[in-house]
C-alpha atoms as a PDB file:
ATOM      1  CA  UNK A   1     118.381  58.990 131.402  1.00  0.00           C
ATOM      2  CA  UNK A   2     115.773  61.449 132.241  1.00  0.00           C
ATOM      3  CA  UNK A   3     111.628  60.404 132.132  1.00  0.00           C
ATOM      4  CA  UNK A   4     110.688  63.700 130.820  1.00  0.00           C
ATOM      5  CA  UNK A   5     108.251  63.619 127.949  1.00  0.00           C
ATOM      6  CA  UNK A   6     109.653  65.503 125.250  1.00  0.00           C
ATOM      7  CA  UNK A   7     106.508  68.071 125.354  1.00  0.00           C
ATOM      8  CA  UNK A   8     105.552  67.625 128.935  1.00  0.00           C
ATOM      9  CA  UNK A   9     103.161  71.025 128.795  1.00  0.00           C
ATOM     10  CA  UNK A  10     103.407  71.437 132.506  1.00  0.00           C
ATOM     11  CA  UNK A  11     107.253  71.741 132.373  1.00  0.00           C
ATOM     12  CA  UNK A  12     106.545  73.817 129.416  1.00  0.00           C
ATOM     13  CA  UNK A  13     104.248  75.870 131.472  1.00  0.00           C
ATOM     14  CA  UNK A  14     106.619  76.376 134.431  1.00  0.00           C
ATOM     15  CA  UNK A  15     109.671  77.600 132.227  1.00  0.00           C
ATOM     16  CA  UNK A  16     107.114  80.149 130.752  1.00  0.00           C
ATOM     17  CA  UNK A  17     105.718  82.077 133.919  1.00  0.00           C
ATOM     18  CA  UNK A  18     109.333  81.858 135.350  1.00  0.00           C
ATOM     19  CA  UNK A  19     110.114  85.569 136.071  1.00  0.00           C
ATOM     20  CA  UNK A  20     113.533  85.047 135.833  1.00  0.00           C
ATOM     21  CA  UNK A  21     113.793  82.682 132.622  1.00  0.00           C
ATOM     22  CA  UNK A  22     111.766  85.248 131.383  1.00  0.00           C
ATOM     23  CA  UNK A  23     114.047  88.412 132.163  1.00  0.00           C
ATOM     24  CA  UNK A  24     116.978  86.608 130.610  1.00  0.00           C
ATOM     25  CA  UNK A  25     115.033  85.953 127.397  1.00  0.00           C
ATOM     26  CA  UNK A  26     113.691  89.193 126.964  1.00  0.00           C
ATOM     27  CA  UNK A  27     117.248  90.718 127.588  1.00  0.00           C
ATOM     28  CA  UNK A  28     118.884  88.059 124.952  1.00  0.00           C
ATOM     29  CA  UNK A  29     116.530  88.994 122.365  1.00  0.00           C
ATOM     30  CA  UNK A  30     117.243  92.806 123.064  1.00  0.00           C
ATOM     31  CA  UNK A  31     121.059  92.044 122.563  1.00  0.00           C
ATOM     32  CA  UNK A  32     120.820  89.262 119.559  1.00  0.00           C
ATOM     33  CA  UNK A  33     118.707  91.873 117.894  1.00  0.00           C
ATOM     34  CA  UNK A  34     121.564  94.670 118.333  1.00  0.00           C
ATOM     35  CA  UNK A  35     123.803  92.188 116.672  1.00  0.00           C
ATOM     36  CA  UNK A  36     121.493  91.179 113.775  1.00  0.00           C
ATOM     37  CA  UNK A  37     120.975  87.952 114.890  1.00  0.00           C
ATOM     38  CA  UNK A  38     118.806  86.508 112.290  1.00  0.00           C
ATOM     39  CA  UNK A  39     121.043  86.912 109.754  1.00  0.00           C
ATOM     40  CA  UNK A  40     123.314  84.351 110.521  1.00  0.00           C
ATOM     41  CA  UNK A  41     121.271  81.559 109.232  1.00  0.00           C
ATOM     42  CA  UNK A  42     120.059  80.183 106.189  1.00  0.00           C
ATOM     43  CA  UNK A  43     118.073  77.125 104.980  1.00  0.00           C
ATOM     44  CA  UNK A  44     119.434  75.121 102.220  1.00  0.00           C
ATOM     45  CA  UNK A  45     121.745  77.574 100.571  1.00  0.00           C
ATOM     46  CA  UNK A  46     119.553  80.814 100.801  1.00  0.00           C
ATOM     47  CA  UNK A  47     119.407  83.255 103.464  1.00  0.00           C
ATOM     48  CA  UNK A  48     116.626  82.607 105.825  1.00  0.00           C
ATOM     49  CA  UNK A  49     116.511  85.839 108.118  1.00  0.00           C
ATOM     50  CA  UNK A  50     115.002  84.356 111.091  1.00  0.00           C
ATOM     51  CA  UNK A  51     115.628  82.995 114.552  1.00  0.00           C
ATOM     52  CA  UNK A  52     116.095  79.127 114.973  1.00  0.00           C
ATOM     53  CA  UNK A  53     113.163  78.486 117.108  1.00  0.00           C
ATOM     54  CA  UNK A  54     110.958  80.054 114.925  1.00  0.00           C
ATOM     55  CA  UNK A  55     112.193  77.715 112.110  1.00  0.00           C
ATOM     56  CA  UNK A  56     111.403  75.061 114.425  1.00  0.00           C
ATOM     57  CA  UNK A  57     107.825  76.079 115.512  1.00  0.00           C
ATOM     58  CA  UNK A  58     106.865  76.773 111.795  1.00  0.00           C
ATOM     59  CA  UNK A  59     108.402  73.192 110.765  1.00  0.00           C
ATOM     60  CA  UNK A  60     105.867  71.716 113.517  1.00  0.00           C
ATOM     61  CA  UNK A  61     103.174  73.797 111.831  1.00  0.00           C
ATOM     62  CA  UNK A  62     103.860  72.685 108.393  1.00  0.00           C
ATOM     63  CA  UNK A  63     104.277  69.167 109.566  1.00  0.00           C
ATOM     64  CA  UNK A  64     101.068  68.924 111.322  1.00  0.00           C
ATOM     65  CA  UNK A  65      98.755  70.956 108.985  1.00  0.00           C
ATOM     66  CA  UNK A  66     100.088  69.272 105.788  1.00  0.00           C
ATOM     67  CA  UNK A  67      99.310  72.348 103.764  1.00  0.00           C
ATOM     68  CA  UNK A  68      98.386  72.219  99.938  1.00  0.00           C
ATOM     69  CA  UNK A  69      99.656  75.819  99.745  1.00  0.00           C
ATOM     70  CA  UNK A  70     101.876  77.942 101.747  1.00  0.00           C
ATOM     71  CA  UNK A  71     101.402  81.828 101.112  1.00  0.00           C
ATOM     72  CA  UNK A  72     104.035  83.960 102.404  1.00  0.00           C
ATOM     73  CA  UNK A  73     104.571  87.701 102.157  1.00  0.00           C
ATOM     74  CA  UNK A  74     107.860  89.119 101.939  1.00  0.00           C
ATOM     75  CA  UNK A  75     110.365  87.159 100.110  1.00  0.00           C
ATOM     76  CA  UNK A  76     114.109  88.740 100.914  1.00  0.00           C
ATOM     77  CA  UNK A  77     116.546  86.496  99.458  1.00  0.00           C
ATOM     78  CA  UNK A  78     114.254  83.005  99.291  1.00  0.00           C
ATOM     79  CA  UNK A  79     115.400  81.012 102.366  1.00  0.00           C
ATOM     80  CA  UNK A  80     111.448  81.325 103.510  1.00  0.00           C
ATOM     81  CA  UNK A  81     110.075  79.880 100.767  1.00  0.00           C
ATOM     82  CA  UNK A  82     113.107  77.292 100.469  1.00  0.00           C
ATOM     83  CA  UNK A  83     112.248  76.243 103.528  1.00  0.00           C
ATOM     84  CA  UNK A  84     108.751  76.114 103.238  1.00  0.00           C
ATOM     85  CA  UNK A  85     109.204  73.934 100.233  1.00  0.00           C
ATOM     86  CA  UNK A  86     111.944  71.606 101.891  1.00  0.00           C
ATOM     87  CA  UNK A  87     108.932  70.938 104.284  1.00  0.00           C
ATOM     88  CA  UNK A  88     106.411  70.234 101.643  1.00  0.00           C
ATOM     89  CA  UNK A  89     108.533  67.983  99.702  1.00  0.00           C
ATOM     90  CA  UNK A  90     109.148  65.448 102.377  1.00  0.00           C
ATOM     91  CA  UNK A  91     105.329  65.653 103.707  1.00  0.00           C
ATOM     92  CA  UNK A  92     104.846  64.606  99.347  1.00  0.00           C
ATOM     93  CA  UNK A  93     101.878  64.825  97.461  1.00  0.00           C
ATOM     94  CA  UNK A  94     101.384  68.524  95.424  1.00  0.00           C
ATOM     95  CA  UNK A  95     101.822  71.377  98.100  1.00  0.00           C
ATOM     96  CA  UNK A  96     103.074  74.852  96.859  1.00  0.00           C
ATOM     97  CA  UNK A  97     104.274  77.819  97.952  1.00  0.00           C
ATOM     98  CA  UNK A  98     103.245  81.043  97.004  1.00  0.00           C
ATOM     99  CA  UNK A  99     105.926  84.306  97.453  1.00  0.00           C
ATOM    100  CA  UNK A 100     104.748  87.840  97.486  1.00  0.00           C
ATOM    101  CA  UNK A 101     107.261  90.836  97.562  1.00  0.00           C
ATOM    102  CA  UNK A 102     107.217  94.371  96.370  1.00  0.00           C
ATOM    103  CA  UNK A 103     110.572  93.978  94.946  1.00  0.00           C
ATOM    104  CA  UNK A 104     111.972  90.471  93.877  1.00  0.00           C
ATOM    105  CA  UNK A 105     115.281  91.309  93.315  1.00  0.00           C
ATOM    106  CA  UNK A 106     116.489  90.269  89.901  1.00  0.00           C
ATOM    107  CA  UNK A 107     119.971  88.264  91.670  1.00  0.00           C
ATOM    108  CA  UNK A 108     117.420  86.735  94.333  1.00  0.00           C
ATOM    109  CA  UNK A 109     114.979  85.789  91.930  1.00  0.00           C
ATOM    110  CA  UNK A 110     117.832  83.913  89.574  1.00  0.00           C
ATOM    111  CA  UNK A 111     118.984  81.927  93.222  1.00  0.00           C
ATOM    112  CA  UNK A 112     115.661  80.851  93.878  1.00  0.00           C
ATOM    113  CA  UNK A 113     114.372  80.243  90.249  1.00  0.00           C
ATOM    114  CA  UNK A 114     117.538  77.144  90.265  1.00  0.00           C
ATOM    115  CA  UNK A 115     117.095  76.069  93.226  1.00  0.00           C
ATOM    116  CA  UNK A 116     116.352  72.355  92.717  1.00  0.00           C
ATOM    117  CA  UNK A 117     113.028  73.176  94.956  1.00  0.00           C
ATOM    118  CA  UNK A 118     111.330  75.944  92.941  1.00  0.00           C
ATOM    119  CA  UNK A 119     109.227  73.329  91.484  1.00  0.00           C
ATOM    120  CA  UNK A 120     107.417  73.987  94.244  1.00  0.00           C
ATOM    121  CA  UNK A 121     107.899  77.713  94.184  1.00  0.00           C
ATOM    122  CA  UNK A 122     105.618  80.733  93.089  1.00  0.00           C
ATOM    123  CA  UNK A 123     105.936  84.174  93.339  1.00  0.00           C
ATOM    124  CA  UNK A 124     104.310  87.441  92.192  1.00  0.00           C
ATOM    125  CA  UNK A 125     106.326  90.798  92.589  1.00  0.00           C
ATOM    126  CA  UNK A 126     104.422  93.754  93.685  1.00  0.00           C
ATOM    127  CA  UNK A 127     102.280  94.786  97.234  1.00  0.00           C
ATOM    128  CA  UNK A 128     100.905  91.954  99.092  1.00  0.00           C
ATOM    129  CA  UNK A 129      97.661  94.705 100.069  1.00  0.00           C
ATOM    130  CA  UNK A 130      97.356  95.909  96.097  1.00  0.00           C
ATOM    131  CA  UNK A 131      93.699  94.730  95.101  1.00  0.00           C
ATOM    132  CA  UNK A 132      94.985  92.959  92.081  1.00  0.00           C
ATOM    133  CA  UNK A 133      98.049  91.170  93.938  1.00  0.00           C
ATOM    134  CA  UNK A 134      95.512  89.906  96.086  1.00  0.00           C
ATOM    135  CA  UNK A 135      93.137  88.847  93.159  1.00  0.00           C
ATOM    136  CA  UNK A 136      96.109  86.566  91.846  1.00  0.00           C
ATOM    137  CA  UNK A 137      96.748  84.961  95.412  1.00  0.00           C
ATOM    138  CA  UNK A 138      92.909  84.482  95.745  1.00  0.00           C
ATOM    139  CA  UNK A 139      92.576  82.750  92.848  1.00  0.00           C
ATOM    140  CA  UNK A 140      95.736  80.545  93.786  1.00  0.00           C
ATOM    141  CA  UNK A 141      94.431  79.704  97.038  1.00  0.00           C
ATOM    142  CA  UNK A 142      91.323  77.664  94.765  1.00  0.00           C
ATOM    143  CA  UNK A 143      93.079  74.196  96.185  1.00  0.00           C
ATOM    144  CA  UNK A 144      91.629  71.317  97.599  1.00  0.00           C
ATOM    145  CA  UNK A 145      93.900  71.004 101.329  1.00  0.00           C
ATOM    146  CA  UNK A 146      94.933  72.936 104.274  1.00  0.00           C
ATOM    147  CA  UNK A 147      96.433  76.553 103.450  1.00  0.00           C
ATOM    148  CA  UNK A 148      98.845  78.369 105.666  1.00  0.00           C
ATOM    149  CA  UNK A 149      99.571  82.052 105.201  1.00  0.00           C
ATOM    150  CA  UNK A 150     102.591  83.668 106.831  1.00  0.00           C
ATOM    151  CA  UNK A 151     103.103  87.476 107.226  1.00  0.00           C
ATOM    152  CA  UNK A 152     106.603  89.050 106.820  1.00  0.00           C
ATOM    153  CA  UNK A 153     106.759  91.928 104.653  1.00  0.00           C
ATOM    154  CA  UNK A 154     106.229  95.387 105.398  1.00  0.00           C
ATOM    155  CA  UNK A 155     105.896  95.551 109.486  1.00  0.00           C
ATOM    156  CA  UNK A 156     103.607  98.906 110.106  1.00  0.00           C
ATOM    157  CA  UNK A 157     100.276  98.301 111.695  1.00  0.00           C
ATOM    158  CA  UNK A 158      98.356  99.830 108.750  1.00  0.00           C
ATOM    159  CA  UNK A 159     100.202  97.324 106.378  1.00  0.00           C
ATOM    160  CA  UNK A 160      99.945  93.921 108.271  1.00  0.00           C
ATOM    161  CA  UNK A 161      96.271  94.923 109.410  1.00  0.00           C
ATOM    162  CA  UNK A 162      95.554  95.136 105.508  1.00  0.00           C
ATOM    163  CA  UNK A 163      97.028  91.915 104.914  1.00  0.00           C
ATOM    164  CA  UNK A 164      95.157  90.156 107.942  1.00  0.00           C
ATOM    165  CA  UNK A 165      91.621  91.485 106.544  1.00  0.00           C
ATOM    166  CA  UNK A 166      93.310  90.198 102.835  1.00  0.00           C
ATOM    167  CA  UNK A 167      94.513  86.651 103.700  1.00  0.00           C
ATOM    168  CA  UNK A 168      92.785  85.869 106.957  1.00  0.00           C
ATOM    169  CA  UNK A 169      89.708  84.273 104.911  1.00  0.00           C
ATOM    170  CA  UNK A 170      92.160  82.166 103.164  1.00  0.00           C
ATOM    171  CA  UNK A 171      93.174  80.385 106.342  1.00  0.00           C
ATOM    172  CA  UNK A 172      91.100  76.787 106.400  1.00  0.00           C
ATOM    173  CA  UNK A 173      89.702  75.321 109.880  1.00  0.00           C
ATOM    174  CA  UNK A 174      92.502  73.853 111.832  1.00  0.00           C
ATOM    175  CA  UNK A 175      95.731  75.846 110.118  1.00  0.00           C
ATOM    176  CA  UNK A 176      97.493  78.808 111.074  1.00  0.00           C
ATOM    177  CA  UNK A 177      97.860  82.357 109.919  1.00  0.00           C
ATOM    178  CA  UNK A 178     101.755  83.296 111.509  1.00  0.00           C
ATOM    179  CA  UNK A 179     102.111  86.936 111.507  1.00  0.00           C
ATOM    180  CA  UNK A 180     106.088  87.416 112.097  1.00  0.00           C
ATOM    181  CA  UNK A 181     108.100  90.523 114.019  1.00  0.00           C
ATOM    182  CA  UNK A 182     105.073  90.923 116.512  1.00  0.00           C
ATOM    183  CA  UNK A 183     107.753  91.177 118.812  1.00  0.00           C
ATOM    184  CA  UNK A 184     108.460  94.892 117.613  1.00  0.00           C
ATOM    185  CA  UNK A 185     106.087  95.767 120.091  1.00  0.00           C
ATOM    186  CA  UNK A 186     108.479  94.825 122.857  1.00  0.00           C
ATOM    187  CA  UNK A 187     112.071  96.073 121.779  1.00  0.00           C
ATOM    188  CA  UNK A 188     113.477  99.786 122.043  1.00  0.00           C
ATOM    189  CA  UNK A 189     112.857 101.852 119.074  1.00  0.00           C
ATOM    190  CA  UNK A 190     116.718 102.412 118.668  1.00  0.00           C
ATOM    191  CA  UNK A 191     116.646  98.804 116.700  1.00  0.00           C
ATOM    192  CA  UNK A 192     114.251 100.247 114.366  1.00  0.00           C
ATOM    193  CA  UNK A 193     115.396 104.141 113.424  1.00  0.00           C
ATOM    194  CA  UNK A 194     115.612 103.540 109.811  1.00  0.00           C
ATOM    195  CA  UNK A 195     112.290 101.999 109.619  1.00  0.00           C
ATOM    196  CA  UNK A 196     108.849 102.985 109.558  1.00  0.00           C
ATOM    197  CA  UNK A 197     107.643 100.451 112.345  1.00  0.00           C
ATOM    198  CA  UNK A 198     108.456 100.203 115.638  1.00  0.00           C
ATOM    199  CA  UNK A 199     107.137 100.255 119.218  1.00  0.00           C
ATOM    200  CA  UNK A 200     102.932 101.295 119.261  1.00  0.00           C
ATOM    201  CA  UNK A 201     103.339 100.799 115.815  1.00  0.00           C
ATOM    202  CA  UNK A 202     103.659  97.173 114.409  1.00  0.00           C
ATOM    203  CA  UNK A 203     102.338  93.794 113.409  1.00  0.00           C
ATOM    204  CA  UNK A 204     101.427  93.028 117.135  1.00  0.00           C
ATOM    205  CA  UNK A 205      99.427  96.223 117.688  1.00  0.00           C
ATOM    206  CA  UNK A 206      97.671  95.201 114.219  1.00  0.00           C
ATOM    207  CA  UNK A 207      97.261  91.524 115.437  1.00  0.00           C
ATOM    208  CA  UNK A 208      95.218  92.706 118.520  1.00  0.00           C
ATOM    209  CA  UNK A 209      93.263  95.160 116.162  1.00  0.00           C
ATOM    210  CA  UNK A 210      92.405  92.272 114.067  1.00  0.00           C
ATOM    211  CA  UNK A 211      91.258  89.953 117.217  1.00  0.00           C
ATOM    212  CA  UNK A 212      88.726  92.349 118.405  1.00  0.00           C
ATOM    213  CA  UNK A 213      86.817  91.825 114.895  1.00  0.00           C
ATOM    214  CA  UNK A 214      86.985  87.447 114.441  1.00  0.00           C
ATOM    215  CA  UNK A 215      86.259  84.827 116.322  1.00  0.00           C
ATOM    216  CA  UNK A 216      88.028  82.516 113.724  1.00  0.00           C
ATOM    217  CA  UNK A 217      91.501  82.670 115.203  1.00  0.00           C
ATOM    218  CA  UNK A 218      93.164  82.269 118.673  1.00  0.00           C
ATOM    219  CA  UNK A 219      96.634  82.986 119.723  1.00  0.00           C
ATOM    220  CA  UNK A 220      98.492  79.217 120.190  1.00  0.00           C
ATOM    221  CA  UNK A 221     100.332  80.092 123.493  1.00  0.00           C
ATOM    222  CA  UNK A 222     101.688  76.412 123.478  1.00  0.00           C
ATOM    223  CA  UNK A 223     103.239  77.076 120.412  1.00  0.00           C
ATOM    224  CA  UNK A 224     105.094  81.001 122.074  1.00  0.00           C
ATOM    225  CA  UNK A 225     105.496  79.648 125.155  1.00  0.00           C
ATOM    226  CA  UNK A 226     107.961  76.747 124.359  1.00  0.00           C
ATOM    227  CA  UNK A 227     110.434  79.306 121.961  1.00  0.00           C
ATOM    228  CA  UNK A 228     111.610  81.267 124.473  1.00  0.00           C
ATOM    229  CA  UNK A 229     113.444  83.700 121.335  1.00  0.00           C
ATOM    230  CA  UNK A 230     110.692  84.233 118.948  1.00  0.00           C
ATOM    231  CA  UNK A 231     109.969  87.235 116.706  1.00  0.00           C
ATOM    232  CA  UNK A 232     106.362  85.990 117.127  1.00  0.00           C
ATOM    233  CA  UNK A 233     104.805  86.483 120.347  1.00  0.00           C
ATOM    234  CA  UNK A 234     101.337  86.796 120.593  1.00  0.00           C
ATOM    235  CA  UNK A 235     101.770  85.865 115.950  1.00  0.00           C
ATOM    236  CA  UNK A 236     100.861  82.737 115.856  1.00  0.00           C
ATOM    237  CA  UNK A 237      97.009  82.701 115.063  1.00  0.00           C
ATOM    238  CA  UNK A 238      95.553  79.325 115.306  1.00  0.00           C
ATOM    239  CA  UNK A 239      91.972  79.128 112.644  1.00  0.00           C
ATOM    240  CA  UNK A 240      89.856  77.977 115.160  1.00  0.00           C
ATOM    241  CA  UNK A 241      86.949  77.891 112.312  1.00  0.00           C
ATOM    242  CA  UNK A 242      85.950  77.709 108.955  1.00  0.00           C
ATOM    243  CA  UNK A 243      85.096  81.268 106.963  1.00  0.00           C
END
């Protein structure tokens, strides 16, 4: 049986810098990508849209932080905030999660609304940067606990730069703000030609805009570093302070 320590961060650390490990990553993601490799999952029913590690990585988050509320942009078909509120219900106590999407489609909206974990579940149709849709989450966030905000709706730099300046102050000391698809940045624009994102143009490029202006959040590389396939490199933003 091996000795290893499940997170031994030196082992960690080694797999990371390996050039090669690296290469073959880099050139899985490319391929799983062409294939449309995050759809072939979902989380208790509903469609979840993302890779497995990330699931993993956000369940540590969720686990550790113990959140009071979870605010999450972009909404898709629910397996997000399904998820979100599988997590919540076995940490126990009053945690919520709060959806925000521009178009909550009426058949997605029924799913989710009978789901026997949308007691847990908010959500508010319309654009996660719109002064009053930001209002309503603002006055949501009022709670008394740890609040974790997670970006996946509309991937231009303009957009997720809007909703960093929106939701960053929301973050408490200690949580994480997880800004998803950073890893636009890094794949050929043929993957994106019928969107308006895309290389030079994308949540990482707005993540690094937002970093030059705070000193309240730091990239977790122990957190990217372990994924290997993650849609979040350089996304997930550690509060390192209160606002």
């Amino acid at each position: 049986m091996s000795s290893r320590s499940p997170l031994d961060s030196a082992r960690i650390e080694a797999m990371a810098i390996d050039p090669s490990v690296q290469k073959l990553s880099n050139e899985l993601f490319v391929k799983s990508a062409e294939y449309g490799y995050s759809y072939n999952f979902s989380w208790l029913g509903r469609p979840i849209i993302q890779y497995p590690a990330d699931i993993v990585a956000i369940q540590e988050i969720l686990w550790r932080v113990r959140p009071e509320l979870v605010i999450e942009t972009g909404i898709a078909h629910g397996g997000s905030l399904i998820f979100s509120a599988s997590i919540l219900e076995m940490i126990g106590g009053s945690g919520r999660v709060l959806g925000i999407d521009i178009d909550i489609r009426d058949h997605n909206r029924i799913e989710i609304e009978k789901h026997p974990l949308s007691r847990r579940i908010d959500m508010i149709q319309g654009s996660s940067i719109a002064p009053e849709i930001v209002d309503q989450v603002r006055k949501a966030a009022e709670v008394k606990g740890p609040i974790v905000v997670i970006l996946d709706s509309n991937h231009t730099h303009d957009h997720v730069l809007n909703e960093l300046e929106a939701y960053a102050p929301l973050v408490t000391e200690g949580s994480y703000l997880i800004v998803l698809d950073t890893v636009v940045d890094d794949l050929p624009k043929s993957l994106y030609m019928d969107r308006p994102w895309g290389p030079k143009d994308n949540p990482k490029t707005a993540v690094r805009e937002f970093l030059k202006h705070t000193d309240r959040f730091e990239i977790d590389l122990e957190v990217e570093r372990k994924l290997l396939l993650t849609v979040a490199p350089s996304g997930y933003l550690r509060c390192r302070k209160a606002a």
